[in-house]
Protein backbone atom coordinates (compact mmCIF):
# COMPACT_ATOMS: atom_id res chain seq x y z
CA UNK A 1 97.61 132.27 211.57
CA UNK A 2 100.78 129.88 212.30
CA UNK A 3 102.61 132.83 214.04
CA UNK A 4 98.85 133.49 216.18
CA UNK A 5 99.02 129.55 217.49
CA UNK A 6 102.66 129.60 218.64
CA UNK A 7 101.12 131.45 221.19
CA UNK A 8 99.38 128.53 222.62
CA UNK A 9 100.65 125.59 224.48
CA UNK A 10 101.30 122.61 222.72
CA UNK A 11 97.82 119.98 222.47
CA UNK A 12 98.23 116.92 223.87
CA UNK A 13 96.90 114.53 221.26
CA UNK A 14 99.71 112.44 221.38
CA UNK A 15 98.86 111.34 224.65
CA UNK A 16 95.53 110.62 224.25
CA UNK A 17 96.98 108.28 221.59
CA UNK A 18 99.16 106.66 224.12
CA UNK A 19 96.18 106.31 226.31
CA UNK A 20 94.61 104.67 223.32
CA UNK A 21 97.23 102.21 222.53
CA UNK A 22 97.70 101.72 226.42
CA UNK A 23 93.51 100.55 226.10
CA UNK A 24 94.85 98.14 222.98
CA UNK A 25 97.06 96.72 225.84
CA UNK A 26 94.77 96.46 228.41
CA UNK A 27 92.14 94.82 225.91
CA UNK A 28 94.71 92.42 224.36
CA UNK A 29 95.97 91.10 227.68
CA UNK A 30 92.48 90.31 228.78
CA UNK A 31 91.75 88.65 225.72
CA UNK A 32 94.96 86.38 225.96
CA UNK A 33 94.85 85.66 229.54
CA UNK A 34 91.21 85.01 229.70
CA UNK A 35 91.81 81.30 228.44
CA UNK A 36 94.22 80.93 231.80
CA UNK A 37 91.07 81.55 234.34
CA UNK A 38 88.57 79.58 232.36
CA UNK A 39 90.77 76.44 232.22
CA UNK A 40 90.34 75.62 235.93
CA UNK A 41 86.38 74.89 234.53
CA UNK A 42 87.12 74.07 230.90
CA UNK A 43 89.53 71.29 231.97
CA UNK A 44 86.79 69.56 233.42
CA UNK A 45 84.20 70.63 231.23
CA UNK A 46 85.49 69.27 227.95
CA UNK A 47 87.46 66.31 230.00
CA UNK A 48 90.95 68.60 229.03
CA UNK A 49 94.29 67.46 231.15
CA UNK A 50 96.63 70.12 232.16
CA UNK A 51 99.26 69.39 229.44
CA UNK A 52 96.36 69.80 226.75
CA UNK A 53 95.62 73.03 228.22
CA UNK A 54 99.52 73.55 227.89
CA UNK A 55 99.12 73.14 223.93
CA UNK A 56 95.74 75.82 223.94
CA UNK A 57 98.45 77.95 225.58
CA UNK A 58 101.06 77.17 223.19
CA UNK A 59 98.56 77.36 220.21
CA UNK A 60 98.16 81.23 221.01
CA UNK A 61 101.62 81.87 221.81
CA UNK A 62 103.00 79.96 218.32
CA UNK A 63 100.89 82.42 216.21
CA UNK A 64 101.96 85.49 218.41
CA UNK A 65 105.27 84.92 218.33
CA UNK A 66 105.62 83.92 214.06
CA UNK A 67 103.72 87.28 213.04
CA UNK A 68 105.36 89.87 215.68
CA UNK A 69 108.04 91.04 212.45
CA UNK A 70 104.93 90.90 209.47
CA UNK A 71 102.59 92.44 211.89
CA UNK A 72 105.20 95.03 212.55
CA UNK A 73 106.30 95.51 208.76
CA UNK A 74 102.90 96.04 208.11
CA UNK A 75 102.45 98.69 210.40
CA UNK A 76 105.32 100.46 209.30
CA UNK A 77 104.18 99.50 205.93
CA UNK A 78 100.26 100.79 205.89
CA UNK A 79 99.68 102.56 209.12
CA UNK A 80 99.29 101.63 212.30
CA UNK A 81 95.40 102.91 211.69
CA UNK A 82 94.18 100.39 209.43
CA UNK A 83 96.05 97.52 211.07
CA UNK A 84 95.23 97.35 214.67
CA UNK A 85 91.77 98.43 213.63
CA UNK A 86 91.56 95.25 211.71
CA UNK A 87 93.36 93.43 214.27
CA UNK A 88 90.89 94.17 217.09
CA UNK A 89 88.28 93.15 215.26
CA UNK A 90 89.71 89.36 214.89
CA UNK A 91 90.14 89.66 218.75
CA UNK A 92 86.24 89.67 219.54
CA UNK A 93 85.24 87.85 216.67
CA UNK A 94 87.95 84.78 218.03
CA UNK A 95 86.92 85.20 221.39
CA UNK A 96 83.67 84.73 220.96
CA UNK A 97 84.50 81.25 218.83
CA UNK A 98 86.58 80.08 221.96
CA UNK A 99 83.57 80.62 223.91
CA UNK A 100 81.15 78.89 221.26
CA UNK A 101 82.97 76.58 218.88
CA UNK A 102 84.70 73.58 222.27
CA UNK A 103 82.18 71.19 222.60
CA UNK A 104 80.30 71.69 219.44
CA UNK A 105 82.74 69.23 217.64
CA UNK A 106 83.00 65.91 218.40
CA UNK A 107 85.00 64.27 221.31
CA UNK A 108 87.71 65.75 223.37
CA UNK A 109 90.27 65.28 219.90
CA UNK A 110 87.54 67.70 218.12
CA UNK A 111 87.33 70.00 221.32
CA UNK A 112 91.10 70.24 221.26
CA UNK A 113 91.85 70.99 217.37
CA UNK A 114 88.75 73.39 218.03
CA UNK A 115 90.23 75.34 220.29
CA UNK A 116 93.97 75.65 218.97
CA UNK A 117 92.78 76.79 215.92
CA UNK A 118 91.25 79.92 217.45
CA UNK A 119 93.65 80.52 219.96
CA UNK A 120 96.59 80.37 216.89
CA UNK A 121 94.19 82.78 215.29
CA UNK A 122 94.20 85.35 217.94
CA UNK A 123 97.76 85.22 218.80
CA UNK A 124 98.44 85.84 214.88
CA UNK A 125 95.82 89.33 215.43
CA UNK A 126 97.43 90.10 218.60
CA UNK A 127 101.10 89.63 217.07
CA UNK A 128 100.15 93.29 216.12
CA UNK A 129 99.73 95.00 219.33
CA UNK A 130 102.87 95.84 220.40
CA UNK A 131 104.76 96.09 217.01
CA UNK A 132 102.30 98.76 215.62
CA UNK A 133 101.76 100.64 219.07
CA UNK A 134 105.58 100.50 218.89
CA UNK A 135 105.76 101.86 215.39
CA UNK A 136 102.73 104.61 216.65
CA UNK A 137 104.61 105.75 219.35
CA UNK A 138 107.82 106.53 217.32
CA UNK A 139 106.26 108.57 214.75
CA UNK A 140 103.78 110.07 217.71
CA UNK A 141 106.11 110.51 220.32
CA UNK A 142 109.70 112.76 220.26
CA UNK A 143 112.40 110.53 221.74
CA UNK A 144 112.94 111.86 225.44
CA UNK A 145 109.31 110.74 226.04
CA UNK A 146 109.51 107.43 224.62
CA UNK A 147 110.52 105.25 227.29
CA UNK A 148 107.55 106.75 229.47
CA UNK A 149 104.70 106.43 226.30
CA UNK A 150 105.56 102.66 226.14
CA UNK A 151 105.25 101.80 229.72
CA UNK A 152 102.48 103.52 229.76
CA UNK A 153 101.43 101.28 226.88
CA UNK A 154 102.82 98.39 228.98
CA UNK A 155 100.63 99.74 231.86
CA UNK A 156 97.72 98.60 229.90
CA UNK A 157 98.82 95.12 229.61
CA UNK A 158 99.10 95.03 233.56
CA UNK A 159 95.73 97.00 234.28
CA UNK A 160 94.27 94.40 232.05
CA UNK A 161 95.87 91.23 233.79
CA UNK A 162 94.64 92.67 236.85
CA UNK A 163 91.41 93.29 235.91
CA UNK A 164 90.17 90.03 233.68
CA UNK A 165 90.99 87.39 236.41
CA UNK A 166 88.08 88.90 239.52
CA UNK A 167 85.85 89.60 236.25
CA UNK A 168 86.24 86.36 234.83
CA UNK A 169 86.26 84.41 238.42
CA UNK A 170 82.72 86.34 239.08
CA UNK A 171 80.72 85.62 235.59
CA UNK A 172 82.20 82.30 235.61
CA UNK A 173 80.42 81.83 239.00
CA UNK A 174 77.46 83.22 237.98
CA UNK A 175 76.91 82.00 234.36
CA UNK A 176 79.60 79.80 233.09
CA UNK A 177 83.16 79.59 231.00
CA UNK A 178 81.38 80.27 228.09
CA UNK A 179 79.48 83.34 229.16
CA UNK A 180 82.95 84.70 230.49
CA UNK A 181 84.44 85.01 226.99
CA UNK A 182 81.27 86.44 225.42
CA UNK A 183 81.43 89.32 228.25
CA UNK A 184 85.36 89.58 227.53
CA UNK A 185 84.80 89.54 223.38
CA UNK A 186 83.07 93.22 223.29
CA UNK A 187 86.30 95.42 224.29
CA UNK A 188 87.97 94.06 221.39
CA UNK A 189 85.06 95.40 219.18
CA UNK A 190 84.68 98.73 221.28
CA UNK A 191 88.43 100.09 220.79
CA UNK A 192 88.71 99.02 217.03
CA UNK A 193 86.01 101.45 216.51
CA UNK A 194 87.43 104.07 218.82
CA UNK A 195 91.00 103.45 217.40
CA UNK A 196 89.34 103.91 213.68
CA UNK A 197 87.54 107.22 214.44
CA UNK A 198 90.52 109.11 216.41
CA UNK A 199 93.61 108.08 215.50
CA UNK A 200 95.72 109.10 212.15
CA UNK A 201 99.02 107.80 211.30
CA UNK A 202 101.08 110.89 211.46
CA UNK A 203 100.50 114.05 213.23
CA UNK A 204 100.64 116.42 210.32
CA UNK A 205 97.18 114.68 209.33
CA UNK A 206 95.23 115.13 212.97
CA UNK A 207 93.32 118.22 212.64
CA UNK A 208 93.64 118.33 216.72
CA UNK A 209 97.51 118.79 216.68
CA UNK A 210 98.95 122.39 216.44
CA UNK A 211 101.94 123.90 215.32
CA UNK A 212 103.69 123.91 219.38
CA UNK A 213 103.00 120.03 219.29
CA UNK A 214 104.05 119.50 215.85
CA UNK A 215 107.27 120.83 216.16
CA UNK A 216 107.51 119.59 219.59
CA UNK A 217 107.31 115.93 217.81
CA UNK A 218 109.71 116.54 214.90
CA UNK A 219 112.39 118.49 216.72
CA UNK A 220 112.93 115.44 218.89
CA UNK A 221 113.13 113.53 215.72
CA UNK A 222 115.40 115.29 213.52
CA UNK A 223 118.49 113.63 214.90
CA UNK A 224 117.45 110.17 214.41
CA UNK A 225 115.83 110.76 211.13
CA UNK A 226 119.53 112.33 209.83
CA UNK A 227 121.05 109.45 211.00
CA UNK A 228 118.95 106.76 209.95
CA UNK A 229 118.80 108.88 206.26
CA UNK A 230 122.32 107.51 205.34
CA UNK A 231 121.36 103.95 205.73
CA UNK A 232 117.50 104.40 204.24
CA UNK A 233 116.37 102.17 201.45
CA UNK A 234 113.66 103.79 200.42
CA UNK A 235 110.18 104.04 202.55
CA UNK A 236 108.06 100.54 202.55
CA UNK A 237 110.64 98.14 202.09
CA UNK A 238 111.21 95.94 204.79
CA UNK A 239 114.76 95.59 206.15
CA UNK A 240 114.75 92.58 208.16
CA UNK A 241 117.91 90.88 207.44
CA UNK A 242 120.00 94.23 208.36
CA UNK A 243 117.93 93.92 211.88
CA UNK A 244 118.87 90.49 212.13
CA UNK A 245 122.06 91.21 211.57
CA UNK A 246 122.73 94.15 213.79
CA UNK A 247 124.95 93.26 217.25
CA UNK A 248 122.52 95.01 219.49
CA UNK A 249 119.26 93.61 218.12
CA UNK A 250 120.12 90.44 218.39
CA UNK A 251 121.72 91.03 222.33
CA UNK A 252 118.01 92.82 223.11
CA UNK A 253 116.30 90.22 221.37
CA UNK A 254 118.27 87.38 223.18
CA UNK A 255 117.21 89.29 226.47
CA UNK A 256 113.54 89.46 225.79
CA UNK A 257 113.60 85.99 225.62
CA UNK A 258 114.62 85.36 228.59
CA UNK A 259 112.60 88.44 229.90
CA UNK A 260 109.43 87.10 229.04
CA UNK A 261 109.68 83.20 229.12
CA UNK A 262 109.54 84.71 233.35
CA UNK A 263 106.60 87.02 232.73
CA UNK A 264 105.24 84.89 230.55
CA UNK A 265 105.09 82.13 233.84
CA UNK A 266 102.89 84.50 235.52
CA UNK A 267 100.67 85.41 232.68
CA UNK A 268 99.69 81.38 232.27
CA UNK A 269 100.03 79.64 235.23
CA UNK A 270 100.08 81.79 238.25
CA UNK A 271 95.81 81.48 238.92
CA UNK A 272 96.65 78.10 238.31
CA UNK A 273 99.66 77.93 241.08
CA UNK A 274 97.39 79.37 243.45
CA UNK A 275 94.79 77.29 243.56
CA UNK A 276 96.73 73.88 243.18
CA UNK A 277 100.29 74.92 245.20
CA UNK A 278 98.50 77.38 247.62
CA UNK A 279 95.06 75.63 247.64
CA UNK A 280 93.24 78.88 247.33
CA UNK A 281 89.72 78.95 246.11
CA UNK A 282 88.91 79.69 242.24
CA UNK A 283 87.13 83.37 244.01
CA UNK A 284 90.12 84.04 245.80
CA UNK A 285 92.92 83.00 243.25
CA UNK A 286 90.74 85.37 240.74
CA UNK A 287 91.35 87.96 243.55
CA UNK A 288 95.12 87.60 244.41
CA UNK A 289 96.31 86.77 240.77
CA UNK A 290 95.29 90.84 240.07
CA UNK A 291 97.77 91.60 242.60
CA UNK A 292 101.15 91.62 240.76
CA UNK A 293 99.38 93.49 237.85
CA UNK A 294 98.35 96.28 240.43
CA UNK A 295 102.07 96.56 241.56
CA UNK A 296 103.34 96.75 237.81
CA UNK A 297 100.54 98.98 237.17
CA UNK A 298 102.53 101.12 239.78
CA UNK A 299 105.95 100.50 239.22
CA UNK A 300 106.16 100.03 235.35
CA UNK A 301 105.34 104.20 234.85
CA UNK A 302 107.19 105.12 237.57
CA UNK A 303 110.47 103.09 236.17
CA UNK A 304 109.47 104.62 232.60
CA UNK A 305 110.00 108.32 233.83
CA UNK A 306 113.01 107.43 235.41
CA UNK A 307 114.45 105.55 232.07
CA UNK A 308 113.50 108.39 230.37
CA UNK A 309 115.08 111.13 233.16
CA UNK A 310 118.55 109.33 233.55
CA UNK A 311 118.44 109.11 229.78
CA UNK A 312 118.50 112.64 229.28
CA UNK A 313 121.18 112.89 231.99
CA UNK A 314 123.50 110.37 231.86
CA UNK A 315 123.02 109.21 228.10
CA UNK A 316 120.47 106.67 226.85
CA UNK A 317 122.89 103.68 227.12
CA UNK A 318 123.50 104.10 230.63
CA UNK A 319 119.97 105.42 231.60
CA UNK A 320 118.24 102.51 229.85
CA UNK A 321 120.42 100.52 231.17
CA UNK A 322 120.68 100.74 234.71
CA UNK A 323 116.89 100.74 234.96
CA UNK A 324 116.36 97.32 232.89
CA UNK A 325 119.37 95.76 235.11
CA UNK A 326 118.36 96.85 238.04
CA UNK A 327 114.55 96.02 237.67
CA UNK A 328 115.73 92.61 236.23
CA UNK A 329 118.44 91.86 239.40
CA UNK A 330 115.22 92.93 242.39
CA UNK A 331 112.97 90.69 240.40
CA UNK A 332 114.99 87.42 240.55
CA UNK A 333 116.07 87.54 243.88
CA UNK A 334 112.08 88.46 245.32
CA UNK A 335 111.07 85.29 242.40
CA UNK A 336 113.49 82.94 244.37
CA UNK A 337 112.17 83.89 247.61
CA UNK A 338 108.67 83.92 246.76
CA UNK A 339 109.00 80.19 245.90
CA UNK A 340 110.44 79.06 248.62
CA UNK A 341 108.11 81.13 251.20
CA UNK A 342 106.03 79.13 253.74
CA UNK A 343 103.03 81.33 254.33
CA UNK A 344 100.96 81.92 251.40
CA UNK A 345 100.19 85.70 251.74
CA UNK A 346 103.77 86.36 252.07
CA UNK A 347 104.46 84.34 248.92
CA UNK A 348 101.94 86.75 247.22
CA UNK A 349 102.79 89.58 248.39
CA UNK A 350 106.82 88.50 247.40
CA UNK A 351 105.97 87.43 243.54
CA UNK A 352 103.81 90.20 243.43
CA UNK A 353 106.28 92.98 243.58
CA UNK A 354 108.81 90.67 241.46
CA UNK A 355 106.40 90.93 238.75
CA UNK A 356 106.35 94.57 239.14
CA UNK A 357 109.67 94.81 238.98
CA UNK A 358 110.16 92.33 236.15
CA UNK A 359 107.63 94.61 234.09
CA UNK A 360 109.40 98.04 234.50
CA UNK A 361 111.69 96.70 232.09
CA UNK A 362 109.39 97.20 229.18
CA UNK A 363 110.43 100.90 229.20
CA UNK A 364 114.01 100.15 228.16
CA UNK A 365 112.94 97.06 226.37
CA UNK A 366 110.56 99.02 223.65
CA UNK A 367 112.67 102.46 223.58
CA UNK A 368 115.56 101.08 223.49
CA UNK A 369 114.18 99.05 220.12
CA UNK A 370 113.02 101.90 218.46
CA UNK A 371 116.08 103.37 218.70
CA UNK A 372 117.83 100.86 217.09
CA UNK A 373 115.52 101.10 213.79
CA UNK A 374 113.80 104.57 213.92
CA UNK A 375 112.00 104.27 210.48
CA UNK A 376 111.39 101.02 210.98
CA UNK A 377 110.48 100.66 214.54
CA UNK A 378 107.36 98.70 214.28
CA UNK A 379 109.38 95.86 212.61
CA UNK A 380 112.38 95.94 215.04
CA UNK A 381 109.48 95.89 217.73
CA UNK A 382 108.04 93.24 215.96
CA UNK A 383 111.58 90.75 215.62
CA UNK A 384 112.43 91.63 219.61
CA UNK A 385 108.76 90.45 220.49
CA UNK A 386 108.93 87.52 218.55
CA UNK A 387 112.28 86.33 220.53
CA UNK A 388 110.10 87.01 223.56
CA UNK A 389 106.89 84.84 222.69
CA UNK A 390 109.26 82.31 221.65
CA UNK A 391 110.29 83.01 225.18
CA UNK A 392 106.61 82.48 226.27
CA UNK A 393 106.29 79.22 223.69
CA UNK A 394 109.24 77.61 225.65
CA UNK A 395 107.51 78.34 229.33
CA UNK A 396 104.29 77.33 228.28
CA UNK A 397 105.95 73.45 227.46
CA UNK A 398 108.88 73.40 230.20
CA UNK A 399 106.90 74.99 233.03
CA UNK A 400 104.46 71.95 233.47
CA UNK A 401 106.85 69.39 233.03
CA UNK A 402 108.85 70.81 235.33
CA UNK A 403 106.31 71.28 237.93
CA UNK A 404 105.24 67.50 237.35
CA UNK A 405 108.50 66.06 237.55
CA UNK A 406 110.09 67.98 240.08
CA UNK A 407 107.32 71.03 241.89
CA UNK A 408 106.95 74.92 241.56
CA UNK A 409 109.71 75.77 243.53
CA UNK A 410 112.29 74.45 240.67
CA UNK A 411 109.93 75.99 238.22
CA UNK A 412 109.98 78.85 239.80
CA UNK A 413 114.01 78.83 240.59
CA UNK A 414 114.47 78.63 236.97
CA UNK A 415 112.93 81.62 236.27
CA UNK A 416 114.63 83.34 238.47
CA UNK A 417 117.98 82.71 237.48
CA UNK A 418 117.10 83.04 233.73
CA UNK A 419 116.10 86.48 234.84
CA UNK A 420 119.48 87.42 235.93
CA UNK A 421 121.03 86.02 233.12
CA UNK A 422 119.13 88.39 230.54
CA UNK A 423 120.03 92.00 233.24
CA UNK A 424 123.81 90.60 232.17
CA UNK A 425 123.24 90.86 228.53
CA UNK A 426 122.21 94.54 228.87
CA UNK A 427 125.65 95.03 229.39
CA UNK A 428 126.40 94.47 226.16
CA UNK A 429 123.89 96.98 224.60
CA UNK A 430 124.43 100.47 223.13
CA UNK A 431 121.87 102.52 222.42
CA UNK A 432 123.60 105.78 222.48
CA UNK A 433 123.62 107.57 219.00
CA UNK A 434 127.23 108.79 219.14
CA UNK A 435 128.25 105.49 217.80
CA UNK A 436 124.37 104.56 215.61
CA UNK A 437 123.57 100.61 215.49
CA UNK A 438 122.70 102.20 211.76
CA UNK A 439 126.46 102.57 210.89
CA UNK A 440 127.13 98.71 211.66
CA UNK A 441 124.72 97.87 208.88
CA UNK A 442 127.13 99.01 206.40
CA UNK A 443 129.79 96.77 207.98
């Protein structure tokens, strides 16, 4: 029977779970940036200033960023089955309390406690998104298709930002704030049952996968799994101090950071920009804040591929890279210049495609971290991300006072040249496993 299926090409149920985890993306963006269209109504609504709003942010972004490494141990620890199941399932249950619970407590203090509790409480379920999808796509995924699988993950994410701001603009014109995170709530509930039904935590145990796919998964595993056997502790015990400890963690860590305390600009406050800098409407800054998702809906796969092509030909540290530097360097420079742009369309059109660019890093970013830990990839995930929320943490407090005290274009400015400072750090960063970050741990 075994020698009968070698005769047929390989299934392709390990994409279908990348298109699953990419639908965890897209769901868990539009659950997180939801908050960031209602607050042009909610501000007024519950008599909220814009540095209040700030702490919501910050309230969702704390609790993200303190459970990326436990969400990702977990994972690694129990499957990434059971736990994003369970996590989705928190998302629509707390998004339906942001909707319900402001206003039903007394006085803006009560409105405000109200509403950072649940927003902690879904940035501690979403802390496992990326982690476990991380840790899924390791075991699911053979190594020269990794870099393509998670920014196709990361495709999610930016199909989702562009497609909760028009949706949200339109319900909130037609039935209210509150009615726009009841609508949002039910894709969170949808894909935990999906994700529960299909997916299995290894392929041996997918009754869809044959033998061509099977060994087309291990073969492209074997390497990393001989190297990472001499430094192996024993499965389900979490090594976090050797990951904090390891040279090129910490460099791709420390560029995260700075990677997403940028993206993380755009995720909160761009809507926002629009309609106060730009005096667009709340219908067309719904509109036009889809627009740099759309580009990095185009660009993030493409610059995936081509991680995962130069990779193979050049070697991973160079492939990896190039692309992250490169993607980092174009996005900086069109940042700076979309700040200081006169005519609004232009501006749009300029911080569109720097958003883009800034989110074809993820590629590198997430392969590159799975490489570094290959057991253990959903808690490597799982510390980078957490140096990147604390990225997003920092933005979400600077980026307002900055504005107040001194405009966007400084805010703005600063982003950009943080941006170029974390493409420098990548030059720093091996990933190539003639020399293992494993062997330094023995150091």
């Amino acid at each position: 029977m075994t020698q009968q299926t070698d005769h047929f090409p390989a299934t392709a149920v390990r994409w279908r779970i990348v298109a699953l985890l990419a639908a965890f993306s897209l769901i868990s963006y539009a659950l997180r940036t939801n908050i960031s269209i209602a607050a042009a109504l909610m501000r007024a609504d519950l008599h909220l200033s814009q540095i209040q709003i700030g702490y919501v942010f910050s309230a969702f972004l704390i609790g993200y960023a303190v459970f990326q490494a436990p969400a990702g141990a977990l994972g690694d620890r129990f499957g990434p089955r059971v736990v994003l199941t369970v996590a989705a399932a928190i998302w629509g249950v707390t998004t339906v309390m942001t909707g319900a619970l402001p206003g039903m407590v007394g006085g803006a203090v009560g409105t405000l406690e109200a509403l950072l509790a649940v927003r902690f409480l879904l940035g501690v379920a979403e802390a496992a998104t990326y982690p476990v999808a991380m840790s899924a796509v390791s075991v699911w995924m053979p190594p020269s298709e990794r870099a393509f699988a998670n920014s196709l993950v990361i495709a999610g994410m930016a199909l989702g930002s562009a497609f909760i701001p028009p949706v949200m603009a339109r319900v909130m014109g037609v039935s209210g704030w509150r009615m726009a995170f009841y609508v949002t709530s039910i894709p969170g509930f949808l894909i935990a049952v999906l994700w529960w039904r299909y997916a299995k935590d290894d392929p041996e145990r997918h009754a869809g996968v044959n033998q061509p796919e099977r060994r087309m998964i291990a073969a492209g595993r074997v390497a990393f799994h001989n190297t990472a056997d001499e430094a192996d502790t024993g499965r389900g015990h979490v090594i976090y101090w050797p990951l904090l400890r390891n040279r090129n963690m910490l460099l791709i860590s420390a560029s995260y950071f700075l990677d997403s305390y940028v993206l993380a600009m755009f995720v909160f406050w761009f809507y926002l920009y629009l309609v106060d800098e730009r005096g667009f409407s709340i219908l067309q800054s719904g509109v036009f804040s889809s627009l740099p998702w759309i580009t990095a809906l185009i660009l993030a796969p493409a610059a995936g591929r081509l991680c995962d092509l130069l990779s193979a030909r050049c070697g991973r540290r160079l492939g990896r890279r190039v692309v992250a530097m490169t993607a980092l360097g174009i996005s900086s420079v069109l940042l700076l210049w979309g700040a200081r742009a006169e005519q609004p369309m232009l501006a749009i059109a300029v911080l569109s495609l720097s958003v883009g660019f800034l989110m074809s890093t993820e590629g590198p970013f997430w392969s590159t971290a799975a490489d570094i830990s290959e057991r253990y990839a959903g808690t490597a995930g799982g510390i980078m991300n957490t140096a990147g929320n604390l990225g997003g943490v920092a933005q979400a407090s600077i980026v307002p006072l900055v504005v107040q005290q001194f405009g966007w274009i400084p805010a703005l400015a600063t982003g950009s040249m943080l941006g170029l400072v974390s493409a420098l750090l990548w030059l720093f960063i091996r990933v190539d496993h003639e020399d293992p970050a494993w062997s330094s741990w023995s150091s």
